[in-house]
C-alpha atoms as a PDB file:
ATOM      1  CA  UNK A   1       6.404  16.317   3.706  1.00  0.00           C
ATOM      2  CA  UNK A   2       4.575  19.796   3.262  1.00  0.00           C
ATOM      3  CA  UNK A   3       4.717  20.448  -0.777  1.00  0.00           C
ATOM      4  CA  UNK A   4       4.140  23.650  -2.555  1.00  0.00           C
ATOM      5  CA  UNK A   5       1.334  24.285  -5.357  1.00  0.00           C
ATOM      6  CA  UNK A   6       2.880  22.353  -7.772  1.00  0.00           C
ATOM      7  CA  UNK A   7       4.093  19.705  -5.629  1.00  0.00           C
ATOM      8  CA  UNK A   8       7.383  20.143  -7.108  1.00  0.00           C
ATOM      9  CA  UNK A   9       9.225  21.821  -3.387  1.00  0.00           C
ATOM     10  CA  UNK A  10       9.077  19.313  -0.533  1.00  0.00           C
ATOM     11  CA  UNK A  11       8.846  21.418   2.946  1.00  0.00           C
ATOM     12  CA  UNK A  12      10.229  18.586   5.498  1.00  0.00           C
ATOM     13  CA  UNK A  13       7.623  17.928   8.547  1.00  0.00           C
ATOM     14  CA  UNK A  14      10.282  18.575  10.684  1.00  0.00           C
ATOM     15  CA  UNK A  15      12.551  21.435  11.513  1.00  0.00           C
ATOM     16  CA  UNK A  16      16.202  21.566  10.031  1.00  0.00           C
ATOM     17  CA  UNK A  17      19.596  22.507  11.173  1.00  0.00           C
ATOM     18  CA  UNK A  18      21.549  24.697   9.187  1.00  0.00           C
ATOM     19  CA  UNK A  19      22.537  28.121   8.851  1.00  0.00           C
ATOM     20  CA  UNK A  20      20.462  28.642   5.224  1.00  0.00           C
ATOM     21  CA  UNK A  21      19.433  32.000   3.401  1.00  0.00           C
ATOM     22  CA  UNK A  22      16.165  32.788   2.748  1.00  0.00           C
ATOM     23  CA  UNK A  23      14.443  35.495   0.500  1.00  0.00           C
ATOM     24  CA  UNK A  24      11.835  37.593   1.970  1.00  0.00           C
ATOM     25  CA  UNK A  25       9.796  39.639  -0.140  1.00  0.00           C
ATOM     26  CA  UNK A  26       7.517  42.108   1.101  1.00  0.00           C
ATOM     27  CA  UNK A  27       3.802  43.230  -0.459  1.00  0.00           C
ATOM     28  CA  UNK A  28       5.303  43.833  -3.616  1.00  0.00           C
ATOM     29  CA  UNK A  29       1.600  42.828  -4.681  1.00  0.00           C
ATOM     30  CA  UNK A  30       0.376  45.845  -3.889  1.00  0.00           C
ATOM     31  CA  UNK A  31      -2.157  48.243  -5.434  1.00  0.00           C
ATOM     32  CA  UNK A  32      -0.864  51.027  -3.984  1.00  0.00           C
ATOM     33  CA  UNK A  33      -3.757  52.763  -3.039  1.00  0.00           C
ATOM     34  CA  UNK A  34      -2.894  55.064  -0.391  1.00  0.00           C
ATOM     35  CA  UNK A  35      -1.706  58.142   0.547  1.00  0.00           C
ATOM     36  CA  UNK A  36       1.631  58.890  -0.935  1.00  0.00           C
ATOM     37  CA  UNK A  37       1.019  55.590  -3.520  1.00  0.00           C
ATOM     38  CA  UNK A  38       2.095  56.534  -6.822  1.00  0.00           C
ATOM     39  CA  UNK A  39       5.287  57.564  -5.703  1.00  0.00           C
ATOM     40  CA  UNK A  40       5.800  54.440  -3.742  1.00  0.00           C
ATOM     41  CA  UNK A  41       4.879  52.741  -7.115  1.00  0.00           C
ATOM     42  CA  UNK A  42       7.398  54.326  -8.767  1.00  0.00           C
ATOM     43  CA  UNK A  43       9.829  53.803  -6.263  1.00  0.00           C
ATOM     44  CA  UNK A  44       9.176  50.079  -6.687  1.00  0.00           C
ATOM     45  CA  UNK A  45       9.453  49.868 -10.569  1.00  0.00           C
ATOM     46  CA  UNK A  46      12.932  50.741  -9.270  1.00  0.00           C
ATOM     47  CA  UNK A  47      13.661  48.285  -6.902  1.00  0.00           C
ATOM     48  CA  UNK A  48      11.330  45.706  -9.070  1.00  0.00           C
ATOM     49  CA  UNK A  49      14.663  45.262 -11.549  1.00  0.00           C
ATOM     50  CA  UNK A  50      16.738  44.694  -8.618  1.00  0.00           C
ATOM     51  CA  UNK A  51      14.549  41.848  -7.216  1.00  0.00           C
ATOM     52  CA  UNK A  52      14.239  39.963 -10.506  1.00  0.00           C
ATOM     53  CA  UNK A  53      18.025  39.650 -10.181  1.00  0.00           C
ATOM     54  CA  UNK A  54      17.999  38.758  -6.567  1.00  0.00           C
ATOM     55  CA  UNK A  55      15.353  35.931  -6.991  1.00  0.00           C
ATOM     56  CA  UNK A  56      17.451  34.836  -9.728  1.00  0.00           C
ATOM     57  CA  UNK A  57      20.697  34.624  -7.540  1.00  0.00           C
ATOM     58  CA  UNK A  58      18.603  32.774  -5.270  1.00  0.00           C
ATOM     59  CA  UNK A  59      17.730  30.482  -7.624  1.00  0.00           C
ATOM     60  CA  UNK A  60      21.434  29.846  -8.418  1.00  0.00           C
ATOM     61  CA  UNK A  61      22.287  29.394  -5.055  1.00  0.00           C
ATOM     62  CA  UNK A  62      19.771  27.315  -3.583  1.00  0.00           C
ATOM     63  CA  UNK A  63      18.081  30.018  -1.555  1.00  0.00           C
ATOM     64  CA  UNK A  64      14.335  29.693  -1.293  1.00  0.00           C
ATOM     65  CA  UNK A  65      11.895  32.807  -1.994  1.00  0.00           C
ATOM     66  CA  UNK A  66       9.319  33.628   0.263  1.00  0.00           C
ATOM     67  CA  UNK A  67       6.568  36.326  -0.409  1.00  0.00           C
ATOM     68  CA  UNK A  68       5.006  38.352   2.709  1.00  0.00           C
ATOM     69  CA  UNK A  69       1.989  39.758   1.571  1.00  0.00           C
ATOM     70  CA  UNK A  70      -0.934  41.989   3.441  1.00  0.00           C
ATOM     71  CA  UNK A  71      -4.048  41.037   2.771  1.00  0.00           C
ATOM     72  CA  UNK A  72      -4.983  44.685   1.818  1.00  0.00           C
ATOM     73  CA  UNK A  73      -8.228  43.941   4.544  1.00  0.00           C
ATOM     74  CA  UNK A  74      -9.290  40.781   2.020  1.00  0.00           C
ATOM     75  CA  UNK A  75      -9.887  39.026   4.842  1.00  0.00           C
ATOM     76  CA  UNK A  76     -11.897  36.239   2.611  1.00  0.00           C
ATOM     77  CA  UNK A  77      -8.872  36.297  -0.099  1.00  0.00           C
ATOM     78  CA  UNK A  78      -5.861  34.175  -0.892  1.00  0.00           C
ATOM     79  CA  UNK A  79      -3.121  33.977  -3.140  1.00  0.00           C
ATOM     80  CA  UNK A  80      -4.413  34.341  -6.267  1.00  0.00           C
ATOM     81  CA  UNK A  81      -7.230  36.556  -5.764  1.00  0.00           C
ATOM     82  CA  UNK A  82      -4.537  38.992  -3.880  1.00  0.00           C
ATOM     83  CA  UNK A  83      -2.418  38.822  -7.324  1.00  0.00           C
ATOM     84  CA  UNK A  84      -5.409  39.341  -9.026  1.00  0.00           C
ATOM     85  CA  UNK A  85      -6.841  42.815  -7.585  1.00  0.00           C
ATOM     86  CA  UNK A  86      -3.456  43.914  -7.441  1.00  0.00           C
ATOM     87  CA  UNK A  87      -2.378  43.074 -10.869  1.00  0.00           C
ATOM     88  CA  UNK A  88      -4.098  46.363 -12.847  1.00  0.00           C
ATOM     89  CA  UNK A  89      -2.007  48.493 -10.097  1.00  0.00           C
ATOM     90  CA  UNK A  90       1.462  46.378 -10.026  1.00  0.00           C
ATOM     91  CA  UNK A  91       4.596  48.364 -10.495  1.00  0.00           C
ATOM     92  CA  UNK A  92       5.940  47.706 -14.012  1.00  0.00           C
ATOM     93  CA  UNK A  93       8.132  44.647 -13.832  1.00  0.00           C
ATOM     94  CA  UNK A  94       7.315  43.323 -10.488  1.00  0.00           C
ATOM     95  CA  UNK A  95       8.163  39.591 -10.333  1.00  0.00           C
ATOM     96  CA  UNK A  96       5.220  37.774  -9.138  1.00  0.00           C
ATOM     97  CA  UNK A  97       5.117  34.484  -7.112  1.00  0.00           C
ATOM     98  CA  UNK A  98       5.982  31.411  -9.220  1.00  0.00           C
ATOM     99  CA  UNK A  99       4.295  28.137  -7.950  1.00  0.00           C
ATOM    100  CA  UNK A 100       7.436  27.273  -6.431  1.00  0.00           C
ATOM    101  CA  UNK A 101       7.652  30.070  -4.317  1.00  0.00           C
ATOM    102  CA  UNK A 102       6.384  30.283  -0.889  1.00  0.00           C
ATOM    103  CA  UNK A 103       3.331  32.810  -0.507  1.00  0.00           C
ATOM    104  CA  UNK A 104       2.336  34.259   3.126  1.00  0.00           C
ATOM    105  CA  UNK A 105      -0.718  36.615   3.551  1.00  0.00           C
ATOM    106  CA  UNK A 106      -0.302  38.920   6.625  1.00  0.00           C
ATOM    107  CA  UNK A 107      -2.861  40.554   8.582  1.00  0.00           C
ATOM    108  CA  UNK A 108      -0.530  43.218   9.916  1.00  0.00           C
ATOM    109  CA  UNK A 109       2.870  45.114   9.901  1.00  0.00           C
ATOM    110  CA  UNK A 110       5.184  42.346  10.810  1.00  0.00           C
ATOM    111  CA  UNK A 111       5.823  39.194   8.686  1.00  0.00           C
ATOM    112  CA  UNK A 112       5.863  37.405  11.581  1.00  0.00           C
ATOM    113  CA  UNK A 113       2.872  38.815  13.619  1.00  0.00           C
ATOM    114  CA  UNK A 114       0.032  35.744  13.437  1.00  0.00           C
ATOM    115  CA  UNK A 115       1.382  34.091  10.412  1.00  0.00           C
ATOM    116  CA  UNK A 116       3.082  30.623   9.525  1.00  0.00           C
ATOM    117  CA  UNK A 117       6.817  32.268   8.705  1.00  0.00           C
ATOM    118  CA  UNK A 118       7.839  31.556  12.160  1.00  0.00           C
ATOM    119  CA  UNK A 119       6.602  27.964  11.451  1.00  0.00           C
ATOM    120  CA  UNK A 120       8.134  27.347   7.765  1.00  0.00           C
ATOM    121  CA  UNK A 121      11.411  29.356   8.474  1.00  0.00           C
ATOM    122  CA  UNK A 122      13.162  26.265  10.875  1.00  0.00           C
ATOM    123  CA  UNK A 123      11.424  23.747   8.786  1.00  0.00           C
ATOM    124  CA  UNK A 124      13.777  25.023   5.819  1.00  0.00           C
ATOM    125  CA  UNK A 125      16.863  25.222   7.937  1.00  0.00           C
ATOM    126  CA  UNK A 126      16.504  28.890   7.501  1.00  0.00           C
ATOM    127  CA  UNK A 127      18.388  31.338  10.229  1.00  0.00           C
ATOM    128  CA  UNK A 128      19.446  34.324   7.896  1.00  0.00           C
ATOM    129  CA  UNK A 129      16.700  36.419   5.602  1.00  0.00           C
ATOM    130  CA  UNK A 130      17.016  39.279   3.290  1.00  0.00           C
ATOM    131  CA  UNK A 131      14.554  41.627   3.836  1.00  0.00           C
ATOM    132  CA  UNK A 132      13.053  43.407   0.486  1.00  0.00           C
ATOM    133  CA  UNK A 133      10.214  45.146  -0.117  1.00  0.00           C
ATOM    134  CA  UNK A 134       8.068  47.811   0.672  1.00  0.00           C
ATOM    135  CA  UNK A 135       8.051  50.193   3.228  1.00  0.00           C
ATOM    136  CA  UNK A 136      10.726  50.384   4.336  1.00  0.00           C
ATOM    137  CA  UNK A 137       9.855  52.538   7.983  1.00  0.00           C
ATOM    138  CA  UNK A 138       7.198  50.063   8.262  1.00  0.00           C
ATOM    139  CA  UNK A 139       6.625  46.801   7.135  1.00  0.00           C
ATOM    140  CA  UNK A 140      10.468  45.859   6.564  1.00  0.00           C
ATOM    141  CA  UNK A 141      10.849  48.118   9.812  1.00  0.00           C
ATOM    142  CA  UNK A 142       8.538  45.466  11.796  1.00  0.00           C
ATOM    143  CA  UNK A 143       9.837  42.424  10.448  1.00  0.00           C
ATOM    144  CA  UNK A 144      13.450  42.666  11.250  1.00  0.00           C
ATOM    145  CA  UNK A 145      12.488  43.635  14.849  1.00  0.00           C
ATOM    146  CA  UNK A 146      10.708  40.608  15.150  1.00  0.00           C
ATOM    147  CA  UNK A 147      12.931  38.250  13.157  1.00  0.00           C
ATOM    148  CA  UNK A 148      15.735  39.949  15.478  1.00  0.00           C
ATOM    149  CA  UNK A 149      14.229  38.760  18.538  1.00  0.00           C
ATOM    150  CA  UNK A 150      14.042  35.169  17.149  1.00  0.00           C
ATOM    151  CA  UNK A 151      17.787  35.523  16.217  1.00  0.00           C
ATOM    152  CA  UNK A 152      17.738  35.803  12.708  1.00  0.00           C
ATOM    153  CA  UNK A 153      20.861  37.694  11.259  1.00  0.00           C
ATOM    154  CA  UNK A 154      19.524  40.245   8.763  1.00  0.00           C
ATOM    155  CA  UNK A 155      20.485  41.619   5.301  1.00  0.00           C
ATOM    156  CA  UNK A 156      18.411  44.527   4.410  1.00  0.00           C
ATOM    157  CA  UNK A 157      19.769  45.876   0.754  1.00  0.00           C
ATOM    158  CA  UNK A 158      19.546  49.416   0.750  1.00  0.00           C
ATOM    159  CA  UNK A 159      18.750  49.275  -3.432  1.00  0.00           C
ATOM    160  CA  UNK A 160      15.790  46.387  -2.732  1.00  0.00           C
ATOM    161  CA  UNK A 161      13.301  48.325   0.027  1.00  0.00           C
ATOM    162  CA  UNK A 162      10.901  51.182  -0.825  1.00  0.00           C
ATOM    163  CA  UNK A 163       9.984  54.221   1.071  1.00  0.00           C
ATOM    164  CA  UNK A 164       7.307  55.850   1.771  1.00  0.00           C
ATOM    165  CA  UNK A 165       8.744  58.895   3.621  1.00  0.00           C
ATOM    166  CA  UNK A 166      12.581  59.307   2.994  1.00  0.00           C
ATOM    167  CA  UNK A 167      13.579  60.405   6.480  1.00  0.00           C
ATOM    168  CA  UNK A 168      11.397  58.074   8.599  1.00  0.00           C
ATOM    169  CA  UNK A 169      12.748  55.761   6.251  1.00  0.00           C
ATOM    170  CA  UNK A 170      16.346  56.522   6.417  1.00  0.00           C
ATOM    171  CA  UNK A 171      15.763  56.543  10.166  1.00  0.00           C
ATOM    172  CA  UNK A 172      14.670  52.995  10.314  1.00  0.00           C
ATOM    173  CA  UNK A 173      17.312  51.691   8.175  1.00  0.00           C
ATOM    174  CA  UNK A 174      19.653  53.026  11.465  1.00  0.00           C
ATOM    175  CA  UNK A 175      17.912  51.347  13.586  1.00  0.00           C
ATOM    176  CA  UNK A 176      17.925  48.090  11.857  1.00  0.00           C
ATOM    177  CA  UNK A 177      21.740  48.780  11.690  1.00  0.00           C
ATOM    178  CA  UNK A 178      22.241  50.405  14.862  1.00  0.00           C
ATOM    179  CA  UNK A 179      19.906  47.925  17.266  1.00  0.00           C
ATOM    180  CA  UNK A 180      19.216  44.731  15.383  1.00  0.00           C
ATOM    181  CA  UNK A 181      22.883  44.622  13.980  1.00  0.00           C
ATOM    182  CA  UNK A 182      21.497  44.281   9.991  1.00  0.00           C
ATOM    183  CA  UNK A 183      23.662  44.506   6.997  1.00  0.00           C
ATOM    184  CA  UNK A 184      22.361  47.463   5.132  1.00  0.00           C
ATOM    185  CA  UNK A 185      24.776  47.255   2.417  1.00  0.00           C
ATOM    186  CA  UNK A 186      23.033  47.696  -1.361  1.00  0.00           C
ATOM    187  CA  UNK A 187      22.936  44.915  -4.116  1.00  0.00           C
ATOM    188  CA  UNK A 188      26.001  46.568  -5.720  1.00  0.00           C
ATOM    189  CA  UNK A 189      28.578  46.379  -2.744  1.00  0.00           C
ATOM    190  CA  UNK A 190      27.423  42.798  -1.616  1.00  0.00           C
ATOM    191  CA  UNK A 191      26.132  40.334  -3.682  1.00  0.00           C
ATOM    192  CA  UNK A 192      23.768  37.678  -2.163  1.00  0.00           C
ATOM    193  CA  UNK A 193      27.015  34.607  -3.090  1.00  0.00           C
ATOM    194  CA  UNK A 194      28.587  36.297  -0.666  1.00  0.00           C
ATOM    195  CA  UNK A 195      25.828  37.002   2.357  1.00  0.00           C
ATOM    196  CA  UNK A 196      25.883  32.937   1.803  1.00  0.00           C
ATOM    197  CA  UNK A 197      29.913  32.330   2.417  1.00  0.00           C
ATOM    198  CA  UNK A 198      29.705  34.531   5.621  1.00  0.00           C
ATOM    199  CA  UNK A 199      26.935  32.478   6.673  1.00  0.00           C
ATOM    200  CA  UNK A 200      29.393  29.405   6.541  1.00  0.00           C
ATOM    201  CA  UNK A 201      32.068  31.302   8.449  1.00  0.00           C
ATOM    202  CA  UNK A 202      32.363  30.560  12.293  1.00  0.00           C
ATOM    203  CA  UNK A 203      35.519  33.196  12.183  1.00  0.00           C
ATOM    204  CA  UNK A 204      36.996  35.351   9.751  1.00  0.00           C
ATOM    205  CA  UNK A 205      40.031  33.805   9.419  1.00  0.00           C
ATOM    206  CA  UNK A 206      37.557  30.604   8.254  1.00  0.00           C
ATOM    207  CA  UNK A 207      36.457  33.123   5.835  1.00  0.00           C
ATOM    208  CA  UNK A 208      39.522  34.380   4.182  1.00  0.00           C
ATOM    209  CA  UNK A 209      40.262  30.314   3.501  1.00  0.00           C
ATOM    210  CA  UNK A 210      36.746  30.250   1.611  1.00  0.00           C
END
């Protein structure tokens, strides 16, 4: 069995069936130094308060936590050493990785794109994420597309992604809507107890008996 840091999450060797939630989190250790970054830093002191609750919903309900990080072109750097150089710069109240938590570095856009997720994800029984994080129109953008074409059903929360341009941005949430068929509802018209029940439902007359 694959274990995390602290040995205390045991990863099975082989993939699981199920139909389980998982919570994607998206370079929220960031040091936001780029064009356009201290906005998108305040934007995600925001949405920081809304992922602390998330993560502990998660927590409640069984859902693991999984952080998608760039490597900010640290190609020699892992884990800590990301958290590190990006703690002076951190949005105030970001939630950083427990040992529990799963932590991915990511050469590019997509979560997916020459990383383990696509590995881990089946090995947790995982076929529905929530998509949070930043940017929105790209990053988040690129990930559902790809997670879409593995068949993942999507939950992007409108109140848990950051922009970094407000049209492209509201753009890509339609697509993700439109194309990839993602819930784009915000944190305060669905809560993530109930992403889980429809997840159980086969049919929605199952679901009104739930």
């Amino acid at each position: 069995m694959l274990k995390s840091e602290s040995g205390k999450t045991p990863t099975p060797d082989s993939d699981q069936p199920g139909d389980r939630s998982a919570l994607i989190i998206i370079d929220m250790i960031n040091p936001f130094d780029f064009a356009g970054g201290e906005d998108a830093r305040r934007a995600a002191t925001r949405v920081a308060r809304t992922l602390a609750d998330m993560r502990d919903q998660a927590d409640r309900h069984d859902v693991p936590t999984i952080y998608v990080n760039d490597n900010f072109g640290q190609w020699h750097s892992e884990k800590s050493r990301l958290i590190e150089s990006a703690r002076p710069s951190l949005a105030d109240g970001v939630i950083e990785p427990r040992n529990d938590d799963f932590f991915i570095i990511k050469p590019q856009f997509s979560g997916f794109y020459s990383t383990n997720l696509a590995v881990l994800l089946p090995k947790l029984g995982v076929r529905r994420l929530i998509l949070t994080g930043i940017a929105t129109e790209i990053c988040i953008l690129f990930t559902a597309a790809d997670a879409h074409m593995r068949d993942y059903a999507l939950w992007v929360p409108g109140d848990a992604v950051v922009a970094i341009d407000s049209d492209q941005a509201e753009g890509a949430m339609a697509i993700m809507k439109s194309t990839m068929d993602a819930e784009v509802a915000p944190t305060t018209d669905l809560q993530l107890s109930d992403w889980i029940v429809r997840s159980r439902c086969s049919a929605p007359v199952i679901c009104d008996r739930l």
